[in-house]
C-alpha atoms as a PDB file:
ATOM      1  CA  UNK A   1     287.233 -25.665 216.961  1.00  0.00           C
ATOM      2  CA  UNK A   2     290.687 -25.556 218.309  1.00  0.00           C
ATOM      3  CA  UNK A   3     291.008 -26.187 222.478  1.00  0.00           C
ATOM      4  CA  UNK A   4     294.707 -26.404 223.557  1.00  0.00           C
ATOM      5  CA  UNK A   5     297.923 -25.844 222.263  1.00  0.00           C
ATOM      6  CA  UNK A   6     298.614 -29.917 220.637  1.00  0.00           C
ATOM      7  CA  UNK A   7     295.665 -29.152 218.449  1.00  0.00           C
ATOM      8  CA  UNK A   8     297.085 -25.662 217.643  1.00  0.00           C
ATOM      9  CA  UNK A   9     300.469 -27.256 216.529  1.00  0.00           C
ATOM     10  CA  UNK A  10     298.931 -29.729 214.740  1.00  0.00           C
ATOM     11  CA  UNK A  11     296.267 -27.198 212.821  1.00  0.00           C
ATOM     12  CA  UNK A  12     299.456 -25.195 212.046  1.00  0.00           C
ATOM     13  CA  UNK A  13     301.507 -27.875 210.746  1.00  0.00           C
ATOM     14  CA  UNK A  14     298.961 -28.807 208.413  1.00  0.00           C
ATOM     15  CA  UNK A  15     298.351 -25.529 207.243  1.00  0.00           C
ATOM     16  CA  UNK A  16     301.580 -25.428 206.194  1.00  0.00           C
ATOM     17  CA  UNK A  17     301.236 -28.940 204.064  1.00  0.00           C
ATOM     18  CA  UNK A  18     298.036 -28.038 202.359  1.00  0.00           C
ATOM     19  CA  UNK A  19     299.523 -24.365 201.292  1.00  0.00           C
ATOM     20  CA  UNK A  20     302.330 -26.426 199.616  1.00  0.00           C
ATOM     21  CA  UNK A  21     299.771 -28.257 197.133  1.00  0.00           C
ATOM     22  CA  UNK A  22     296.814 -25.331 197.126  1.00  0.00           C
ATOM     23  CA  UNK A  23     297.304 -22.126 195.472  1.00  0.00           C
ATOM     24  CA  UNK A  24     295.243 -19.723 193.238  1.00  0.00           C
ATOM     25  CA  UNK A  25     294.512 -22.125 190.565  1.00  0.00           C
ATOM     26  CA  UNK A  26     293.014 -24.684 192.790  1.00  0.00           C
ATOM     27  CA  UNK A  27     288.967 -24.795 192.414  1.00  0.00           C
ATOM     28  CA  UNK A  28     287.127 -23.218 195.634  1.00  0.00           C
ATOM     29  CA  UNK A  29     285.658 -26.749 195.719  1.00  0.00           C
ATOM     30  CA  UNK A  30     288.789 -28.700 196.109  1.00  0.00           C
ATOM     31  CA  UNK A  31     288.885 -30.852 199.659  1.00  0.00           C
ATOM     32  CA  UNK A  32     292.483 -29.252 200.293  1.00  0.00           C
ATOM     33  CA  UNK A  33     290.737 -25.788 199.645  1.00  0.00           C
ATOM     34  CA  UNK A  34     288.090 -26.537 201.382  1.00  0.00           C
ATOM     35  CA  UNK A  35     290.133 -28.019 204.362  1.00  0.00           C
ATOM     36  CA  UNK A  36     292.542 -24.954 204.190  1.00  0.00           C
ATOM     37  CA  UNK A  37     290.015 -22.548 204.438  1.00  0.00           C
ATOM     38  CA  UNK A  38     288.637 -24.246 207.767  1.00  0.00           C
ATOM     39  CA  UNK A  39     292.056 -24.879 209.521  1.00  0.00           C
ATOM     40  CA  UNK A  40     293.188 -21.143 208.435  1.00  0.00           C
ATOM     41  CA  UNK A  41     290.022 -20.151 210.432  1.00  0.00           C
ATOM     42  CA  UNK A  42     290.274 -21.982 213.353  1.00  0.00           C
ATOM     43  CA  UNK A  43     293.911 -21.081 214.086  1.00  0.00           C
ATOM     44  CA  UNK A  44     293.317 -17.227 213.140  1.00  0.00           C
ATOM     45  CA  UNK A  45     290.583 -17.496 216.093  1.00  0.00           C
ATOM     46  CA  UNK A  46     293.012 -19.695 218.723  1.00  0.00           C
ATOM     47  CA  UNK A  47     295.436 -17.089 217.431  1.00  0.00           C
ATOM     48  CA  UNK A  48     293.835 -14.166 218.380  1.00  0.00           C
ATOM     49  CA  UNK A  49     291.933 -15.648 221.560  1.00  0.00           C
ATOM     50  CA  UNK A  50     295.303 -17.125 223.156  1.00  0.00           C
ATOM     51  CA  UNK A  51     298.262 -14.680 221.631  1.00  0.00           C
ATOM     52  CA  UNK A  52     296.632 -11.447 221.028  1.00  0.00           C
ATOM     53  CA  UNK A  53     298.881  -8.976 221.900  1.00  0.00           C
ATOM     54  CA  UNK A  54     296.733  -6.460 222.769  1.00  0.00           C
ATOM     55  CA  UNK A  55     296.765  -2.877 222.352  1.00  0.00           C
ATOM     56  CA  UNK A  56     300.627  -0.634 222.617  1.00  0.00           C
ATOM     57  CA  UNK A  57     301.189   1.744 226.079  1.00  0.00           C
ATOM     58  CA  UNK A  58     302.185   5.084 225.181  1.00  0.00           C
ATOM     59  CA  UNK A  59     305.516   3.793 227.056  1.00  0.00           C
ATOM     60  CA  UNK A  60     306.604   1.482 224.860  1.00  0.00           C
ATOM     61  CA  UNK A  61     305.252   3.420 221.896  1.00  0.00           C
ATOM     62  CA  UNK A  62     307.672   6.439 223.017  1.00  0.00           C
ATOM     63  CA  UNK A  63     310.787   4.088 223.693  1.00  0.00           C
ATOM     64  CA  UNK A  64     309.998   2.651 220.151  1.00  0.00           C
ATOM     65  CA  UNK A  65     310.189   5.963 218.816  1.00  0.00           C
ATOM     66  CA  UNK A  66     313.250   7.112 220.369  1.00  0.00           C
ATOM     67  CA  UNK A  67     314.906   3.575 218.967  1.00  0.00           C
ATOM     68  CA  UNK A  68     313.426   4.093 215.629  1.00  0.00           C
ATOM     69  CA  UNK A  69     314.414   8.097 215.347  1.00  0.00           C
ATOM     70  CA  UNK A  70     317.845   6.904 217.190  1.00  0.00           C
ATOM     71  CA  UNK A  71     317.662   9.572 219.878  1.00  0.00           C
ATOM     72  CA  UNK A  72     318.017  10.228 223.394  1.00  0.00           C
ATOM     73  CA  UNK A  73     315.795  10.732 226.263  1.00  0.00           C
ATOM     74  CA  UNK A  74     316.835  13.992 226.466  1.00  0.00           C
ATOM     75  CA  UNK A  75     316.139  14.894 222.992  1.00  0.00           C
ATOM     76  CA  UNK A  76     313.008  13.493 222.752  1.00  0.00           C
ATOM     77  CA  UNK A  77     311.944  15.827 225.634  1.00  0.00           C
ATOM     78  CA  UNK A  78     313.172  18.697 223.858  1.00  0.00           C
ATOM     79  CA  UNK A  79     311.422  17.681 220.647  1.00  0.00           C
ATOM     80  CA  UNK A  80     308.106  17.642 222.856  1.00  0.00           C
ATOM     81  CA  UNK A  81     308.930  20.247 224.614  1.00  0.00           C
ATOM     82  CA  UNK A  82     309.294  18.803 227.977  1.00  0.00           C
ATOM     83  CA  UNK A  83     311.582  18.294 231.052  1.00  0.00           C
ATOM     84  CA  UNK A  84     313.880  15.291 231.117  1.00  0.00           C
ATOM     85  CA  UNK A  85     312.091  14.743 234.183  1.00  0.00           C
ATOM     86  CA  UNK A  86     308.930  14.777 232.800  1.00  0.00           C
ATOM     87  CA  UNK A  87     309.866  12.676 230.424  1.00  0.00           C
ATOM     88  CA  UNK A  88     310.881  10.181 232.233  1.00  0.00           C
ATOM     89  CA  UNK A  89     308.207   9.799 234.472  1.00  0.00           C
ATOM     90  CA  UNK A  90     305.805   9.106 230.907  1.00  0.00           C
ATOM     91  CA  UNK A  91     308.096   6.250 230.111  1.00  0.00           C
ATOM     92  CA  UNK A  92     307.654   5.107 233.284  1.00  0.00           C
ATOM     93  CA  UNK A  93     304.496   5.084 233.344  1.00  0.00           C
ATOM     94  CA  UNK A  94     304.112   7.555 237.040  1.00  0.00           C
ATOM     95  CA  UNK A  95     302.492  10.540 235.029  1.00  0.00           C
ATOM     96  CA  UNK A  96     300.290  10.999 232.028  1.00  0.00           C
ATOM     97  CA  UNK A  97     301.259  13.928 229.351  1.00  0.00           C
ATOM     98  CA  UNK A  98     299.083  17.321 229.377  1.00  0.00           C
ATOM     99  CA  UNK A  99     296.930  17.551 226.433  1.00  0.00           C
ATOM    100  CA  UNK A 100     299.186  20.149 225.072  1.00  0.00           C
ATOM    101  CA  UNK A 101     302.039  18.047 225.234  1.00  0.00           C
ATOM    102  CA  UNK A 102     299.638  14.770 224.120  1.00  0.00           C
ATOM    103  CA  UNK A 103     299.161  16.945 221.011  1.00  0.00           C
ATOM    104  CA  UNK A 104     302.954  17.666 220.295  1.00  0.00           C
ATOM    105  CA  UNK A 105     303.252  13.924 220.781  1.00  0.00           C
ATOM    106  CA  UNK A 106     300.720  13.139 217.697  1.00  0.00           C
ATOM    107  CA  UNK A 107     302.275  15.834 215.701  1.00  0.00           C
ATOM    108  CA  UNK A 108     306.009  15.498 216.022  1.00  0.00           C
ATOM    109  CA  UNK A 109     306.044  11.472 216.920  1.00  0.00           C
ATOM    110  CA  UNK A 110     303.134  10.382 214.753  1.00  0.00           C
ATOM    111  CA  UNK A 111     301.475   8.155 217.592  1.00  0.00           C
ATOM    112  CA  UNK A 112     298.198   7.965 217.459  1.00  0.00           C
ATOM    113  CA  UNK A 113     295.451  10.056 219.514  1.00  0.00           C
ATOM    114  CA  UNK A 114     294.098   7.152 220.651  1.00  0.00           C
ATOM    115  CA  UNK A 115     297.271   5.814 222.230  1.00  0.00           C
ATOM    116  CA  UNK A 116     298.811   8.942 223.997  1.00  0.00           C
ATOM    117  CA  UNK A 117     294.786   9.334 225.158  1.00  0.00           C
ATOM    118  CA  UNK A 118     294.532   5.942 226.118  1.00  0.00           C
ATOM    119  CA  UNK A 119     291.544   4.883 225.124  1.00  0.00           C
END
């Protein structure tokens, strides 16, 4: 098991090494394999119990969508068929959408139920 971030580095490093002399060929029973297989583990779980990034805001999900679409605030609201005003106060966070306008938001931005719902 990994416990702080010098074993982490070092798990990581090493990783790297053994993925330079292992590869599909190798036999499952190889001590690189073998030793590959546990270090991959162990950092995947550090990973995930120290770095996770846990799950998106409807926020940043809509400010990601209005970079990736390359649009304005103020189209986006018409696209959803909101006020500028209401729009704004979802990206900041100081009001939650109607369900009506949660479902435009699935539809027209293809974000996820779960995320506009925020559960």
């Amino acid at each position: 098991m990994i416990e702080n971030k010098a074993q982490y580095d070092w798990a990581v490093k090493r990783v790297d090494e053994l993925l330079k002399i292992v590869n599909d060929e190798t036999p499952q029973t190889d001590p690189n394999m073998i030793e590959l297989k546990l270090l991959s583990d162990m950092v995947a779980d550090y990973s995930e119990a120290n770095f996770a990034i846990g799950e998106p805001k409807l926020t940043d999900i809509l400010k990601l969508r209005m970079f990736e679409m390359g649009i304005t605030q103020s189209k986006l609201a018409s696209i959803i068929g909101v006020s500028q005003s209401r729009l704004s106060e979802y990206l900041t966070g100081k009001s939650e959408p109607t369900l009506k306008v949660g479902r435009e938001m699935c539809r027209k931005l293809e974000i996820p139920a779960e995320i506009v719902l925020g559960v």
